[in-house]
C-alpha atoms as a PDB file:
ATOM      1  CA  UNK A   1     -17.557  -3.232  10.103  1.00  0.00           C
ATOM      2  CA  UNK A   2     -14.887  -4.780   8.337  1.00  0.00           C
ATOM      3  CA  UNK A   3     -16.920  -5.814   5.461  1.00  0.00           C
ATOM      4  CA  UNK A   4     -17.992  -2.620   5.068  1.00  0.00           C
ATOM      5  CA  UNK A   5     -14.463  -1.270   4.749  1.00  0.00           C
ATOM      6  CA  UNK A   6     -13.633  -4.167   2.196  1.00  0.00           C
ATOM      7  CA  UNK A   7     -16.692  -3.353   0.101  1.00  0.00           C
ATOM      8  CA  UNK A   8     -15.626   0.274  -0.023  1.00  0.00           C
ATOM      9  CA  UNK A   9     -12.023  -0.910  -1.341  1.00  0.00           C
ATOM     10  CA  UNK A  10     -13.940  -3.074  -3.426  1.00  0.00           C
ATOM     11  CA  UNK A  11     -12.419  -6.550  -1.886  1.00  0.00           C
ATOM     12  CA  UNK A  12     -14.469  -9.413  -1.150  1.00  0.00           C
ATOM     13  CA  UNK A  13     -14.566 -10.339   2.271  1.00  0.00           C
ATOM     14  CA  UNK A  14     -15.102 -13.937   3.955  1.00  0.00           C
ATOM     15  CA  UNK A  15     -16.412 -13.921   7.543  1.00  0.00           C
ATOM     16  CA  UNK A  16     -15.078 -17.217  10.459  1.00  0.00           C
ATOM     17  CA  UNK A  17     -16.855 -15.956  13.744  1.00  0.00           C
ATOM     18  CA  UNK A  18     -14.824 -16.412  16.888  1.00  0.00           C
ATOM     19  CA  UNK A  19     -16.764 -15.080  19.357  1.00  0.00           C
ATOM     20  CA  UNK A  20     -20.522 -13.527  19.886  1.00  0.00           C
ATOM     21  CA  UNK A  21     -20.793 -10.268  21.498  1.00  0.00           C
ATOM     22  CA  UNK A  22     -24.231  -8.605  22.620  1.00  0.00           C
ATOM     23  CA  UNK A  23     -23.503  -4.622  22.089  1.00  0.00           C
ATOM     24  CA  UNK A  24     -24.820  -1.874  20.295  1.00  0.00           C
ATOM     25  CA  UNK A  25     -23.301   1.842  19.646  1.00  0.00           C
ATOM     26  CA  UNK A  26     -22.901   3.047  23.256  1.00  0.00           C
ATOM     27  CA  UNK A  27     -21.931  -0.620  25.242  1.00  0.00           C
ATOM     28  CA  UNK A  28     -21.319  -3.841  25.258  1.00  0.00           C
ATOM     29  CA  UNK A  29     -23.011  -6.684  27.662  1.00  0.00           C
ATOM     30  CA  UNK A  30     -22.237  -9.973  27.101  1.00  0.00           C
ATOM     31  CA  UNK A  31     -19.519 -12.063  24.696  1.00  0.00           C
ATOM     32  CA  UNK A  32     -19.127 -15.254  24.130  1.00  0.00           C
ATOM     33  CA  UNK A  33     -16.507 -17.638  22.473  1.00  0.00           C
ATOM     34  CA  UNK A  34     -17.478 -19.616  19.315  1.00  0.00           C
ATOM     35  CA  UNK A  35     -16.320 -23.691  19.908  1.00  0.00           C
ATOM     36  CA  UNK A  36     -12.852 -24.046  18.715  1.00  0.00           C
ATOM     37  CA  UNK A  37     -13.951 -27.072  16.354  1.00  0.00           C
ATOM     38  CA  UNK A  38     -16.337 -24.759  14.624  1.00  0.00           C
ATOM     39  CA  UNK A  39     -14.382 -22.303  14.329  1.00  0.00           C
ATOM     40  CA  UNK A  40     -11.654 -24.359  12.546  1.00  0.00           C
ATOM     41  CA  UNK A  41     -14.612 -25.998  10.178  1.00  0.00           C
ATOM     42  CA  UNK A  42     -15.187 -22.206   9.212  1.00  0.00           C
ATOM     43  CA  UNK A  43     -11.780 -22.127   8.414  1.00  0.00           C
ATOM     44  CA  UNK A  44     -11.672 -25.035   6.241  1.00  0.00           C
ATOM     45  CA  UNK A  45     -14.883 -23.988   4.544  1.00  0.00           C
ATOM     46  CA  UNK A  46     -13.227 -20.422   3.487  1.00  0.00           C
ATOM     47  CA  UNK A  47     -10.399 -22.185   2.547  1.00  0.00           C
ATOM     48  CA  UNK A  48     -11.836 -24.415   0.465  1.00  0.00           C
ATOM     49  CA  UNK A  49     -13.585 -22.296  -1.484  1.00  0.00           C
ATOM     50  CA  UNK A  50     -11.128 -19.386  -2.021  1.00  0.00           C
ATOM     51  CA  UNK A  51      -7.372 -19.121  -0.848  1.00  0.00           C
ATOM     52  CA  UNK A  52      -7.490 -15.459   0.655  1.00  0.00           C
ATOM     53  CA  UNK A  53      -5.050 -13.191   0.016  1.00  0.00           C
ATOM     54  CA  UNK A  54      -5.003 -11.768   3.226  1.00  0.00           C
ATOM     55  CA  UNK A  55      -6.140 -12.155   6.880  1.00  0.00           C
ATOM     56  CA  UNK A  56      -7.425  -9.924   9.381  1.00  0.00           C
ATOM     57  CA  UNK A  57      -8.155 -10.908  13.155  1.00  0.00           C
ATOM     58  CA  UNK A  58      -9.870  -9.122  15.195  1.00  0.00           C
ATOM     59  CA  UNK A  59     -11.536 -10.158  18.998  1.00  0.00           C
ATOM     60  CA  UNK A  60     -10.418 -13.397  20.024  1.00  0.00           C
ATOM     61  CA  UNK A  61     -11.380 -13.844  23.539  1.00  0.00           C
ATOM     62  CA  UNK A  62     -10.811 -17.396  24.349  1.00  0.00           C
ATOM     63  CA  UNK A  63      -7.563 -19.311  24.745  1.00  0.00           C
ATOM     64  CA  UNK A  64      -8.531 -22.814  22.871  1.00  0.00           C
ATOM     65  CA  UNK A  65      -9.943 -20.749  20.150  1.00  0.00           C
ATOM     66  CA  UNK A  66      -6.741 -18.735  19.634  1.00  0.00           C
ATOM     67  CA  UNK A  67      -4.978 -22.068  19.708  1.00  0.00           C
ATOM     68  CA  UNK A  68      -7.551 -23.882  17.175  1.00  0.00           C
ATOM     69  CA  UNK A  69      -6.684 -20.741  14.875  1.00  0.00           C
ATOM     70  CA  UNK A  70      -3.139 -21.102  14.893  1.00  0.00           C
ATOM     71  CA  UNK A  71      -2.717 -24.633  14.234  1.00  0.00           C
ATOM     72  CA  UNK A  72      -4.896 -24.298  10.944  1.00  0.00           C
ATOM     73  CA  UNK A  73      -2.425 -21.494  10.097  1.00  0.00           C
ATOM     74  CA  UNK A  74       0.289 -22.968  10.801  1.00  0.00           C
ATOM     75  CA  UNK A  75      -0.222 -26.085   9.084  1.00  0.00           C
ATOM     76  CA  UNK A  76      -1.599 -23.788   5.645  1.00  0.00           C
ATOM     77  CA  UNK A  77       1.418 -24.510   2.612  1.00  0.00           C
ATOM     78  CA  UNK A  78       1.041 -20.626   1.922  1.00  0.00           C
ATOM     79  CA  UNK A  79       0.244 -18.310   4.541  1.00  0.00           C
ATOM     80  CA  UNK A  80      -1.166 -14.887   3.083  1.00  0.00           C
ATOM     81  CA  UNK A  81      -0.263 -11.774   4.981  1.00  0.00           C
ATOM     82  CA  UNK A  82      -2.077 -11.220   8.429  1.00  0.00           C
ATOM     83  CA  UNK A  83      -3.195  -8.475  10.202  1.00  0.00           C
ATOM     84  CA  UNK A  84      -4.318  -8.849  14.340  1.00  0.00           C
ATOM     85  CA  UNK A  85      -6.240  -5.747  15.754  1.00  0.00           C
ATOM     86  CA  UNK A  86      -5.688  -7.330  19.375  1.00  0.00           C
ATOM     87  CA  UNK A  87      -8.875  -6.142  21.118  1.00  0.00           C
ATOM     88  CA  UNK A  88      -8.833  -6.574  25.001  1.00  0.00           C
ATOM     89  CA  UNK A  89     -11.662  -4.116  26.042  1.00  0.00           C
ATOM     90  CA  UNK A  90     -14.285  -2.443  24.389  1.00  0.00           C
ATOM     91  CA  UNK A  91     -14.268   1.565  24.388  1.00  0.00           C
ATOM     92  CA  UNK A  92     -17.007   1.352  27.299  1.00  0.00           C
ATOM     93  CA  UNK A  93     -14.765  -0.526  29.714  1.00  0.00           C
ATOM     94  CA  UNK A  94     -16.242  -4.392  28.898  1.00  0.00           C
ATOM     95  CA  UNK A  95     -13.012  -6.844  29.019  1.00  0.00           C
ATOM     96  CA  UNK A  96     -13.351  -9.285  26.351  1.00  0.00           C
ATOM     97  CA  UNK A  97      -9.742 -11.263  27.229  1.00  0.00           C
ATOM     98  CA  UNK A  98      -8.300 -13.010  30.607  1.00  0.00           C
ATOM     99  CA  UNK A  99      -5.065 -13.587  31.217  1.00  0.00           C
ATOM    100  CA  UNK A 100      -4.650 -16.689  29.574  1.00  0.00           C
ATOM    101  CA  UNK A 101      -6.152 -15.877  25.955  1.00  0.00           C
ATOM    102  CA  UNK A 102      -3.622 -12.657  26.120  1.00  0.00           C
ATOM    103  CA  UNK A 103      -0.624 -15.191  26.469  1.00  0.00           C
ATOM    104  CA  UNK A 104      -1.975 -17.412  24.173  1.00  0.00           C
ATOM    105  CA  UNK A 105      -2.360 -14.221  21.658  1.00  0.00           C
ATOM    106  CA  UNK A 106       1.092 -13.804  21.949  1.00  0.00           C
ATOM    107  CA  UNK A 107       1.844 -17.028  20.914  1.00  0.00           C
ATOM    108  CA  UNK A 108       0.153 -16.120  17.623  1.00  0.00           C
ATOM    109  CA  UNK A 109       1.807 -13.233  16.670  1.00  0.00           C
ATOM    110  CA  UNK A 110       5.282 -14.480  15.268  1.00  0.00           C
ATOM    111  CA  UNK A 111       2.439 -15.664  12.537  1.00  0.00           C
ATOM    112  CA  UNK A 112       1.417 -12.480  11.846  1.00  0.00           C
ATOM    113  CA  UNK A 113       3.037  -9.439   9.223  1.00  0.00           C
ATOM    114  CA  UNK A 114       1.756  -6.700  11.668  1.00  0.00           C
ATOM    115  CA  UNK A 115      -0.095  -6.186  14.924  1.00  0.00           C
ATOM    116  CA  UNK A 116      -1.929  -3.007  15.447  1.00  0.00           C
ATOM    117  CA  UNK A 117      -2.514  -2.616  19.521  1.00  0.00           C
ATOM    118  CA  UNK A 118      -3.775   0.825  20.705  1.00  0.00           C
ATOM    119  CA  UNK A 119      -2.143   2.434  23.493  1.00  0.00           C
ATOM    120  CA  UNK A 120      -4.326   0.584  26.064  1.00  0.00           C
ATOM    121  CA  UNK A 121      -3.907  -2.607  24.469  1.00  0.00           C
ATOM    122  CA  UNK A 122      -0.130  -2.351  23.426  1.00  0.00           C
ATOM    123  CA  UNK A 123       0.299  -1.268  27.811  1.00  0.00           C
ATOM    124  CA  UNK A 124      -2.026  -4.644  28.844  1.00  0.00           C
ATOM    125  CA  UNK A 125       0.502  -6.699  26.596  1.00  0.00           C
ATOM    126  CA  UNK A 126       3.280  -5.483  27.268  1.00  0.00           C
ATOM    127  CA  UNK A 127       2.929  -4.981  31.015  1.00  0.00           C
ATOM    128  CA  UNK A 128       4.545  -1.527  30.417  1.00  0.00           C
ATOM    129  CA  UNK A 129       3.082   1.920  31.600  1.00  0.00           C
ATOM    130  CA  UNK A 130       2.182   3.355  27.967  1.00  0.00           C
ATOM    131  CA  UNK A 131       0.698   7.649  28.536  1.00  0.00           C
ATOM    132  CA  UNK A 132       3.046   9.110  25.861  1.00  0.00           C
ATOM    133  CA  UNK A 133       4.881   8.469  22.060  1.00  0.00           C
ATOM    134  CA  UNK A 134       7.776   7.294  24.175  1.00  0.00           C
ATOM    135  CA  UNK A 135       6.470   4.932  26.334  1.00  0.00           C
ATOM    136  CA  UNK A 136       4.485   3.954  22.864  1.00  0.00           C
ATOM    137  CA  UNK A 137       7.659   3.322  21.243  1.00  0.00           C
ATOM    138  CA  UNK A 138       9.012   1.332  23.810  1.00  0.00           C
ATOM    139  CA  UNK A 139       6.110  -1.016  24.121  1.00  0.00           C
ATOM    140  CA  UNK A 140       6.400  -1.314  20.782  1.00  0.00           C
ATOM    141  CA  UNK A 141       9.562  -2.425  20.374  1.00  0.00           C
ATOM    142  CA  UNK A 142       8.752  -5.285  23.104  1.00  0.00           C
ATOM    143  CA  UNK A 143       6.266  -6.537  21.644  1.00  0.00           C
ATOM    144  CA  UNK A 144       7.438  -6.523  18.051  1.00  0.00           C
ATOM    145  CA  UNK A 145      10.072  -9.115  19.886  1.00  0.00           C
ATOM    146  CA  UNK A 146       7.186 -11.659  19.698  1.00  0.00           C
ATOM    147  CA  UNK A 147       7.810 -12.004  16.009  1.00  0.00           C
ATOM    148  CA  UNK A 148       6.021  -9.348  14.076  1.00  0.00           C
ATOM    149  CA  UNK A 149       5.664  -5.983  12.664  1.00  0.00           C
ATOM    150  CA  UNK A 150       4.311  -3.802  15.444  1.00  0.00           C
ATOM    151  CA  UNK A 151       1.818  -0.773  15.043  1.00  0.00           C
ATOM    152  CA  UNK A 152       0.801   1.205  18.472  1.00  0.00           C
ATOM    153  CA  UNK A 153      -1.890   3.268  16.837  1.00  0.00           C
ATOM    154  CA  UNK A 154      -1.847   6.947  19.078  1.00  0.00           C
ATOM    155  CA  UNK A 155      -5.445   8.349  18.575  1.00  0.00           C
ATOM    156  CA  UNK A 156      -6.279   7.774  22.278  1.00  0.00           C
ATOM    157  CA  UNK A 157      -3.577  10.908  23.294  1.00  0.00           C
ATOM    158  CA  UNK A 158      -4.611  14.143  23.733  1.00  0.00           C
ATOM    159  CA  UNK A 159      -2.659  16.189  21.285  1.00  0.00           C
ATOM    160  CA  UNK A 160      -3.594  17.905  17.817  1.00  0.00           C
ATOM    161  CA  UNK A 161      -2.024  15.735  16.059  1.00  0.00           C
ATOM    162  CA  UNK A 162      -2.202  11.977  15.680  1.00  0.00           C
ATOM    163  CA  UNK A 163       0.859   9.328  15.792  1.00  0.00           C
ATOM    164  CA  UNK A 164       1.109   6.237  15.067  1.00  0.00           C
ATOM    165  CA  UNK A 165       4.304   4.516  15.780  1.00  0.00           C
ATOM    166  CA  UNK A 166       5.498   0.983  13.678  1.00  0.00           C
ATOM    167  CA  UNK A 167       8.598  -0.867  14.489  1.00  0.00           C
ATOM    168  CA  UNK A 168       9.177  -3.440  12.149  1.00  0.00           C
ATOM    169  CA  UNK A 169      12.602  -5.411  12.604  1.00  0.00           C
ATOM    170  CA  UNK A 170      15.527  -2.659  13.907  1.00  0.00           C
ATOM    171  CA  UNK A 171      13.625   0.294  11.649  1.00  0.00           C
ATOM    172  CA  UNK A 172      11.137   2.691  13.694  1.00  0.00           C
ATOM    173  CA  UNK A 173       8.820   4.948  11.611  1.00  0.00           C
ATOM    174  CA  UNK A 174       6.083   7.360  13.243  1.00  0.00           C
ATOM    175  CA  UNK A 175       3.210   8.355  11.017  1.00  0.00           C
ATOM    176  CA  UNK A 176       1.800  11.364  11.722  1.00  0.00           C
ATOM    177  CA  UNK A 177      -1.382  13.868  10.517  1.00  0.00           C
ATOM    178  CA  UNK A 178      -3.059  16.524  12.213  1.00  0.00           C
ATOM    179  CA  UNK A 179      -6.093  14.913  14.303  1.00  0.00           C
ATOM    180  CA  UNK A 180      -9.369  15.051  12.867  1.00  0.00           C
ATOM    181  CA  UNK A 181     -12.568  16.770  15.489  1.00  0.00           C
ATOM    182  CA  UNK A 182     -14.858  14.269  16.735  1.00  0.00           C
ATOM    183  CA  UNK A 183     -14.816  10.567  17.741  1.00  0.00           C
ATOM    184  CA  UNK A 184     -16.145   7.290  16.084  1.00  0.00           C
ATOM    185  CA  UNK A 185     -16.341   3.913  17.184  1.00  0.00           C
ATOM    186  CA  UNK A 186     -14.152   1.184  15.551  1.00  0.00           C
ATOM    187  CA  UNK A 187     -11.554   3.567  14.339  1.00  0.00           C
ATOM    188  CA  UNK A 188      -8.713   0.686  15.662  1.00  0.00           C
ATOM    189  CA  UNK A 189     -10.765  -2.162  13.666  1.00  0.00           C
ATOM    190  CA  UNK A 190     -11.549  -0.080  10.159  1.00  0.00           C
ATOM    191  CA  UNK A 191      -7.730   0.503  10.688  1.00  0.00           C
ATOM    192  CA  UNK A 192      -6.617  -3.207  10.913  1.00  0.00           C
ATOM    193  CA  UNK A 193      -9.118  -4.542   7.526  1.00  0.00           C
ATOM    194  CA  UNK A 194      -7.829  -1.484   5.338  1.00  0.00           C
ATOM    195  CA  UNK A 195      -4.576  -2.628   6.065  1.00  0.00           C
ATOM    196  CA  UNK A 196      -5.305  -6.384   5.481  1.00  0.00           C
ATOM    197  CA  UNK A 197      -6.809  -5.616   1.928  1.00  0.00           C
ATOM    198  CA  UNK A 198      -3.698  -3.326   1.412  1.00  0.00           C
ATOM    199  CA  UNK A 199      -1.596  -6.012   2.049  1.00  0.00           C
ATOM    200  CA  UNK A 200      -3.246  -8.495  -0.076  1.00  0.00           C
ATOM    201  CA  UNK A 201      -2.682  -6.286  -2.897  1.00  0.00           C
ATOM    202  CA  UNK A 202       0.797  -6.117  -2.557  1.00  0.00           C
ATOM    203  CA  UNK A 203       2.093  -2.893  -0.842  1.00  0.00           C
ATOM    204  CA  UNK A 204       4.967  -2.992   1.638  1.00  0.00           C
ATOM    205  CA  UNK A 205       3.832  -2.389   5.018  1.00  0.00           C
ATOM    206  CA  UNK A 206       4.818   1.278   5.794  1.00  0.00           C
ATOM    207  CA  UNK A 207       2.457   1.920   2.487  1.00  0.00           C
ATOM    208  CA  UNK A 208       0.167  -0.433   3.611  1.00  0.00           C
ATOM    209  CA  UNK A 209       0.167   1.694   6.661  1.00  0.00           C
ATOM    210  CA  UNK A 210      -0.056   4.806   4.691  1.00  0.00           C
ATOM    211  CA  UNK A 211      -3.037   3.930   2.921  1.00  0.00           C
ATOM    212  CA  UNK A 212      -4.967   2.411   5.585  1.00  0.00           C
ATOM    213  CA  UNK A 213      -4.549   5.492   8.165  1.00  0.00           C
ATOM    214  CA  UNK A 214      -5.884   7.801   5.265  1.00  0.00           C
ATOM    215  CA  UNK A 215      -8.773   5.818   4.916  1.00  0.00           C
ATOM    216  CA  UNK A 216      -9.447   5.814   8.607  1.00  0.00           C
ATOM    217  CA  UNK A 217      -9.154   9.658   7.941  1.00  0.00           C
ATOM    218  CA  UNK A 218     -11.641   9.190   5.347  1.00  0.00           C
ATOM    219  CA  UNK A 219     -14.101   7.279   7.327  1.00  0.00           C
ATOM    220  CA  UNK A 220     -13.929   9.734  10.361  1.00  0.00           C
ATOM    221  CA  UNK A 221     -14.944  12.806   7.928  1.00  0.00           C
ATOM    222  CA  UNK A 222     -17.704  10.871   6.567  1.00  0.00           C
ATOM    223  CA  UNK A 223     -18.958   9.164   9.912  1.00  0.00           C
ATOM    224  CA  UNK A 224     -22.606   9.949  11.019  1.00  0.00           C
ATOM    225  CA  UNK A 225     -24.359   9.533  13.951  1.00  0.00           C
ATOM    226  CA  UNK A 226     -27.646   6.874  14.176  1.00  0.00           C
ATOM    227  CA  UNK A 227     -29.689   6.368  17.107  1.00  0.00           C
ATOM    228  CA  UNK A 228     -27.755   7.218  20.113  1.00  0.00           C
ATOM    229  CA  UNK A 229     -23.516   6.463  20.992  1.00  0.00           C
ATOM    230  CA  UNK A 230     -20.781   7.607  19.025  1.00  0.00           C
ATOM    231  CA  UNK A 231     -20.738   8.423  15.463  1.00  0.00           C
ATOM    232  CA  UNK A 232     -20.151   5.363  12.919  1.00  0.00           C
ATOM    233  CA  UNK A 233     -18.402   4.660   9.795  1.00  0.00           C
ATOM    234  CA  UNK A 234     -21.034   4.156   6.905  1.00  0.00           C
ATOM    235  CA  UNK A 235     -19.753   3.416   3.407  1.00  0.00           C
ATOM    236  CA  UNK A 236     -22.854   4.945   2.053  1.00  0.00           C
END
């Protein structure tokens, strides 16, 4: 999915796997974590052939992995801007992360420009109760104490409209557009790579942010349905 969205931004996207999941449109039923020495020698392929100008991470469901990822970040001279979509469960209830890969997670953030958690995933991290924009805002604010920008995207409410809320540092900002009819799978994800290639091209992040959500817009007008499940983003 995310090289779809960078092809339809025209980027060029380079894949590391971190994990193997067994899912189609409607579930998931099985995952698996990639070895945390492979997943480095991925790194140091991509690397070596290209220095990106942006990063976007998305499942990460194993703690060693997380850690294998940070210390080849950490240790980069120049560290491009990052994006982490931190997915904890799939839409159809399947838990990807324990308890220990979600602290090590947070270890990773102060790495990280922005983190874009959805209202279930910013409540799991931040061990707050997380039903409204408030309680949104609040989470948000904790967890932007772990070093970065935080997004708590708000499409999961029921309202007509949709708000996102992004604390970054002491300034709060809520974005918000009148909710489009209909669902589609990996709204959160498409999200999280429009923002990366965004980034990489030089915006500040509330524009960054402003950009990105109207291309989610975008992708939700155009989505189609194919077999059975939820509609899906097609850049075609």
């Amino acid at each position: 999915m995310d090289l779809r969205v960078y092809a339809d931004l025209h980027a060029i996207g380079m894949s590391v796997v971190a994990a193997v999941t067994a899912q189609n449109n409607r579930r998931v039923t099985a995952a698996g974590a990639i070895a945390p020495a492979l997943i480095t020698q991925q790194l140091e392929a991509v690397w070596e052939h290209v220095k990106p100008d942006a990063v976007c991470i998305g499942l990460l469901p194993d703690a060693s992995g997380i850690m294998a990822i940070g210390t080849f970040l950490t240790r980069l001279a120049r560290r491009p801007p990052m994006v982490i979509d931190p997915v904890i469960a799939a839409s159809s209830g399947w838990r990807f992360v324990g308890a220990r890969a979600r602290s090590e997670l947070l270890r990773l953030w102060p790495l990280a420009t922005v983190v874009t958690p959805n209202l279930d995933e910013a409540a799991v991290l931040s061990k707050m109760k997380v039903t409204n924009l408030e309680h949104a805002e609040s989470a948000a604010r904790t967890l932007a104490r772990y070093g970065s920008a935080v997004l708590v995207t708000g499409g999961h409410l029921k309202s007509a409209t949709c708000v996102d809320i992004l604390v970054h540092g002491d300034r709060v900002r809520r974005f918000s557009a009148r909710r489009v009819t209909g669902a589609m799978r990996g709204a959160g994800g498409i999200l999280a790579a429009a923002l990366a290639v965004y980034l990489a091209r030089g915006a500040s992040l509330e524009r960054a942010v402003e950009h990105a959500r109207l291309f989610v817009r975008r992708a939700f007008q155009s989505a189609r349905t194919i077999g059975s499940g939820q509609r899906q983003y097609l850049n075609w």
